[in-house]
N, C-alpha and C. Protein backbone atom coordinates (compact mmCIF):
# COMPACT_ATOMS: atom_id res chain seq x y z
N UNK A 1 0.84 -1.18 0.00
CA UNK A 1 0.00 0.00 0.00
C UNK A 1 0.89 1.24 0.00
N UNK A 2 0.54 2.19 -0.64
CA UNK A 2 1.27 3.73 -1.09
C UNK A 2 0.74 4.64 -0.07
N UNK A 3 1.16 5.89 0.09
CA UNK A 3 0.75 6.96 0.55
C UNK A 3 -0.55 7.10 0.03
N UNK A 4 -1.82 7.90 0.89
CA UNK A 4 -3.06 8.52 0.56
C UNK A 4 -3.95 6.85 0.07
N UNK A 5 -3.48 5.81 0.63
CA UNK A 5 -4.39 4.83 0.81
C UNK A 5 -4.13 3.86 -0.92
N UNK A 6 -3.79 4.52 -1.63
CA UNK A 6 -3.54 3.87 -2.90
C UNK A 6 -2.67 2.37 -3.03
N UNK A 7 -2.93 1.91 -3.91
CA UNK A 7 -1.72 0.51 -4.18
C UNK A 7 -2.23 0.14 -5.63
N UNK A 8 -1.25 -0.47 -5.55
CA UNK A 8 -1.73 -1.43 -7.12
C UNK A 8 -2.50 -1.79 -7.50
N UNK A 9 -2.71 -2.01 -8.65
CA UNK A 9 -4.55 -2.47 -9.14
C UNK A 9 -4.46 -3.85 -9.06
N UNK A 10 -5.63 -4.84 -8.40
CA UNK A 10 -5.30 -5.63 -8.70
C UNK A 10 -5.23 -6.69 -9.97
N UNK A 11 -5.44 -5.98 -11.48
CA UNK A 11 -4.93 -6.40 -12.35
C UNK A 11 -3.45 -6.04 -12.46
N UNK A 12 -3.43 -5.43 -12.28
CA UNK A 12 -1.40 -5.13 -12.06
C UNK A 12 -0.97 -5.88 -11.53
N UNK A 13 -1.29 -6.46 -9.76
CA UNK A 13 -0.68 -7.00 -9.21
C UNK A 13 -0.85 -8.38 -10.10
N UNK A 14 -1.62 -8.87 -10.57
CA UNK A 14 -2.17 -10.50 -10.96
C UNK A 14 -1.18 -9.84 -12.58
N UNK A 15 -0.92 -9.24 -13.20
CA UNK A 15 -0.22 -9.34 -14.05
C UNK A 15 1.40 -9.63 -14.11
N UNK A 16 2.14 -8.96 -12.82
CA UNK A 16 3.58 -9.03 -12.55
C UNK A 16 3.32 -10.35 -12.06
N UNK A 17 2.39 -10.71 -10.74
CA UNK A 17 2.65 -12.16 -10.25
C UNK A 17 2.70 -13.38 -11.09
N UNK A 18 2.26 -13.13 -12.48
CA UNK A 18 2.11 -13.96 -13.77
C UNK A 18 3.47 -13.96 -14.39
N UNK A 19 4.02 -12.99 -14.49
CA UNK A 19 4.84 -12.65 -15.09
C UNK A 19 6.48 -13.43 -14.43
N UNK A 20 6.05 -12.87 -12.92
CA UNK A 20 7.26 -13.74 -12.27
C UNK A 20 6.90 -15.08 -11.98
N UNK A 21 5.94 -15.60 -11.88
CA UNK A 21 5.44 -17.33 -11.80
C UNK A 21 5.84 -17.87 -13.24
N UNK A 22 6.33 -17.15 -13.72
CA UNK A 22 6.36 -17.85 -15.31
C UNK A 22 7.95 -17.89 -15.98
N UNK A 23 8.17 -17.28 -14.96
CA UNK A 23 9.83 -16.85 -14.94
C UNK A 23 10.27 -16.02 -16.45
N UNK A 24 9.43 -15.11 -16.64
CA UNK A 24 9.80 -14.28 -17.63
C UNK A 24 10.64 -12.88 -16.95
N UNK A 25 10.87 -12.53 -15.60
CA UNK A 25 11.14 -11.22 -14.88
C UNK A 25 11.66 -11.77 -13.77
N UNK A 26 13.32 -11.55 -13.27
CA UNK A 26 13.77 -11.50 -12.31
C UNK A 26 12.90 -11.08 -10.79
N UNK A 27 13.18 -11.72 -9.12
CA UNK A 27 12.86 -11.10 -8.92
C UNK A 27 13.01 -9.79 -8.60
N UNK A 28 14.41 -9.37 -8.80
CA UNK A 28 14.79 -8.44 -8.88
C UNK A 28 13.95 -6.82 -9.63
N UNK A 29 13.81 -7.66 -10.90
CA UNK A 29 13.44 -6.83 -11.78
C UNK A 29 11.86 -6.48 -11.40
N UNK A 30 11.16 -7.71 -11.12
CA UNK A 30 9.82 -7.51 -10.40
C UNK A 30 9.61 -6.31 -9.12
N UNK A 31 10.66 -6.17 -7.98
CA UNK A 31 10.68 -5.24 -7.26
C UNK A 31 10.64 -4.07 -7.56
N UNK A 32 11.87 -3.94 -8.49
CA UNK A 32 11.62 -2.59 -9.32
C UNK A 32 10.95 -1.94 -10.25
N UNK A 33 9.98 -2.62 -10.87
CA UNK A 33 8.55 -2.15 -11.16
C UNK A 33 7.78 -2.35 -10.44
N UNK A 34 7.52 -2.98 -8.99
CA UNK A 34 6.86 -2.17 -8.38
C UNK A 34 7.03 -1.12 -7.73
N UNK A 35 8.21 -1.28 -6.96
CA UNK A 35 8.59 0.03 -6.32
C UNK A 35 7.69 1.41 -7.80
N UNK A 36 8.49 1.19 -9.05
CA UNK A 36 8.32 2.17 -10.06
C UNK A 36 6.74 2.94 -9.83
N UNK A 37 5.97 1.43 -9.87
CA UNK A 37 4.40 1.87 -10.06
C UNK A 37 4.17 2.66 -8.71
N UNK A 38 4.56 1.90 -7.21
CA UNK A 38 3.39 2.84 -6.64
C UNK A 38 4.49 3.84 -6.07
N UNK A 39 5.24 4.80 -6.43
CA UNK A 39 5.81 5.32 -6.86
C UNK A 39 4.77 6.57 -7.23
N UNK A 40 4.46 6.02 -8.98
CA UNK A 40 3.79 6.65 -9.95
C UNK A 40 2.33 6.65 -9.01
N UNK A 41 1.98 6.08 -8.10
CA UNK A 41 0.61 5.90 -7.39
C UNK A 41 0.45 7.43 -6.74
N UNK A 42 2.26 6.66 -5.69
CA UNK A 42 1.81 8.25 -4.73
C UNK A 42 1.76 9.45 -5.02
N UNK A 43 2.04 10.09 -6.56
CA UNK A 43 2.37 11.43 -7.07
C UNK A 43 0.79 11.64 -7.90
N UNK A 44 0.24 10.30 -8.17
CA UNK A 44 -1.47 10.95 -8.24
C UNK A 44 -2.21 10.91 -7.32
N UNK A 45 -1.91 10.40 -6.09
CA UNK A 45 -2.67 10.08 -4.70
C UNK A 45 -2.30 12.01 -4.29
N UNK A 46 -0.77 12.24 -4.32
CA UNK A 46 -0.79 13.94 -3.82
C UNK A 46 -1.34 14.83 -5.06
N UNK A 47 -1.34 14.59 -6.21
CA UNK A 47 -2.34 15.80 -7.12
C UNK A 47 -3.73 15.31 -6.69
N UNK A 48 -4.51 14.63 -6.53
CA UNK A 48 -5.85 14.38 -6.37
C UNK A 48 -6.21 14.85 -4.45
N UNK A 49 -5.44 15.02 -4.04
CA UNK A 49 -5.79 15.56 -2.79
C UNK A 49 -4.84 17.41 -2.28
N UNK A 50 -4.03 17.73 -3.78
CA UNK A 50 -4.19 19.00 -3.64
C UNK A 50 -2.91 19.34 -3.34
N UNK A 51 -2.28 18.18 -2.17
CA UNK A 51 -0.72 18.62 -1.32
C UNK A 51 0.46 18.76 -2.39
N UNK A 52 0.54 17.97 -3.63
CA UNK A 52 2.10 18.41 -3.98
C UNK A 52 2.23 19.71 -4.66
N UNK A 53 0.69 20.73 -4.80
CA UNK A 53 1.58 21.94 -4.89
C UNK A 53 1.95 21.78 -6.17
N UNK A 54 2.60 23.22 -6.43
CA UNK A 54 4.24 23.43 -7.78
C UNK A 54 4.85 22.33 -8.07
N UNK A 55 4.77 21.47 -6.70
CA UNK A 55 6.39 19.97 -7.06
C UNK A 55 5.66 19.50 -8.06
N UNK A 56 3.85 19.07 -8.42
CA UNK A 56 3.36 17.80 -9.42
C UNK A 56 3.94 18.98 -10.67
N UNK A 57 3.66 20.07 -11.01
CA UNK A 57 3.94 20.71 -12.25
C UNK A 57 5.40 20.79 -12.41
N UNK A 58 6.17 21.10 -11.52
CA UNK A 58 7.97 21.10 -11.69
C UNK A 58 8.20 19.54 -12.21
N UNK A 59 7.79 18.58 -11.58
CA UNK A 59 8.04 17.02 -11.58
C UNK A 59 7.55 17.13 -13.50
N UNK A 60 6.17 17.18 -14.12
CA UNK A 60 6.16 16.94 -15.15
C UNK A 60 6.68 17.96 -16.24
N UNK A 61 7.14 19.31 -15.94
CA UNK A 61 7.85 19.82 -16.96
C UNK A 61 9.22 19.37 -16.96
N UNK A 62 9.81 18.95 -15.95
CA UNK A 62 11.33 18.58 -15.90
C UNK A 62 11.31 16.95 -16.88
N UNK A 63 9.86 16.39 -16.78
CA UNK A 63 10.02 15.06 -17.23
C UNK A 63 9.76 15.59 -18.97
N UNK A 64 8.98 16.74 -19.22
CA UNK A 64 8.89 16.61 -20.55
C UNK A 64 9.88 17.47 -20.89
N UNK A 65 11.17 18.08 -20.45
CA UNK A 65 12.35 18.55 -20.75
C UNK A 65 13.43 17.47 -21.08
N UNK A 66 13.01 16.68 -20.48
CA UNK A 66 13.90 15.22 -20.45
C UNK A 66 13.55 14.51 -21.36
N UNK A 67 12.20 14.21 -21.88
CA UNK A 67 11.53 13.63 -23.22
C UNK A 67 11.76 14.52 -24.39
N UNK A 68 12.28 15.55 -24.34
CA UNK A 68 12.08 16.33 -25.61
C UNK A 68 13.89 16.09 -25.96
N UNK A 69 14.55 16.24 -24.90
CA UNK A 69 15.97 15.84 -25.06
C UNK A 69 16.81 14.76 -25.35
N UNK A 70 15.69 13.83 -24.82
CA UNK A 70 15.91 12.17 -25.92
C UNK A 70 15.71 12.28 -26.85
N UNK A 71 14.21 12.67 -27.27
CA UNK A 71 13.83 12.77 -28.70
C UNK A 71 14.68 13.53 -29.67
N UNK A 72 15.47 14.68 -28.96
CA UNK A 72 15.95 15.49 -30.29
C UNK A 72 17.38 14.63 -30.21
N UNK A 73 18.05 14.00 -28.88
CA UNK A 73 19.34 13.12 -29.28
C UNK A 73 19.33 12.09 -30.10
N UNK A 74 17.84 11.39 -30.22
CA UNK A 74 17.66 10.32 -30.97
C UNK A 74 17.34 11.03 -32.39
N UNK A 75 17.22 12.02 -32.57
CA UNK A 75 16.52 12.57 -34.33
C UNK A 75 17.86 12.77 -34.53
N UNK A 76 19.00 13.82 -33.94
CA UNK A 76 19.93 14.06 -34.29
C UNK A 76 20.78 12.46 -35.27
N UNK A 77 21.13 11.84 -33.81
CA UNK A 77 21.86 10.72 -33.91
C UNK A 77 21.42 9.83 -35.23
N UNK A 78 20.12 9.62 -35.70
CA UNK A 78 19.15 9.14 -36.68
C UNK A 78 19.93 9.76 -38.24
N UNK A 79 19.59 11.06 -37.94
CA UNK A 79 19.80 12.20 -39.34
C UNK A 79 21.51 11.87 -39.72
N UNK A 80 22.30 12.18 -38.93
CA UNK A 80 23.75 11.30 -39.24
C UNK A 80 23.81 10.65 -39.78
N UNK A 81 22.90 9.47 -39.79
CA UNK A 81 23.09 7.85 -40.89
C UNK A 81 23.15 8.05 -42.32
């Protein structure tokens, strides 16, 4: 369970537990998508109750500063060929 009462869906959860019963995903690797998801839980659990403030808008312009900077390293790197 996440901050503000949230957790995994339980199609999520029944999807990774499939995933590692089947031995397609370390469990390693399994931890760290979850950690990832509720993670991603608790940052809509604080916009839907108001508290993160500036941080939810700083958090997604810094992420689409970071997406626009892959994208133009990957067009660059592309156009070279």
């Amino acid at each position: 369970m996440t901050a503000k009462g949230l957790g995994p869906s339980p199609v999520f959860s029944e999807r990774l537990d499939q995933l590692a019963a089947e031995g397609n995903l370390s469990p390693d690797v399994i931890e760290v998508i979850r950690a990832q998801h509720e993670d991603r839980l608790k940052h809509i659990g604080d916009r839907n109750t108001g508290t993160s403030g500036k941080h939810g808008e700083l958090h997604d312009e810094i992420e689409r500063l970071l997406i626009a900077a892959e994208r133009k390293r990957i067009n660059d790197h592309l156009s070279e060929r």
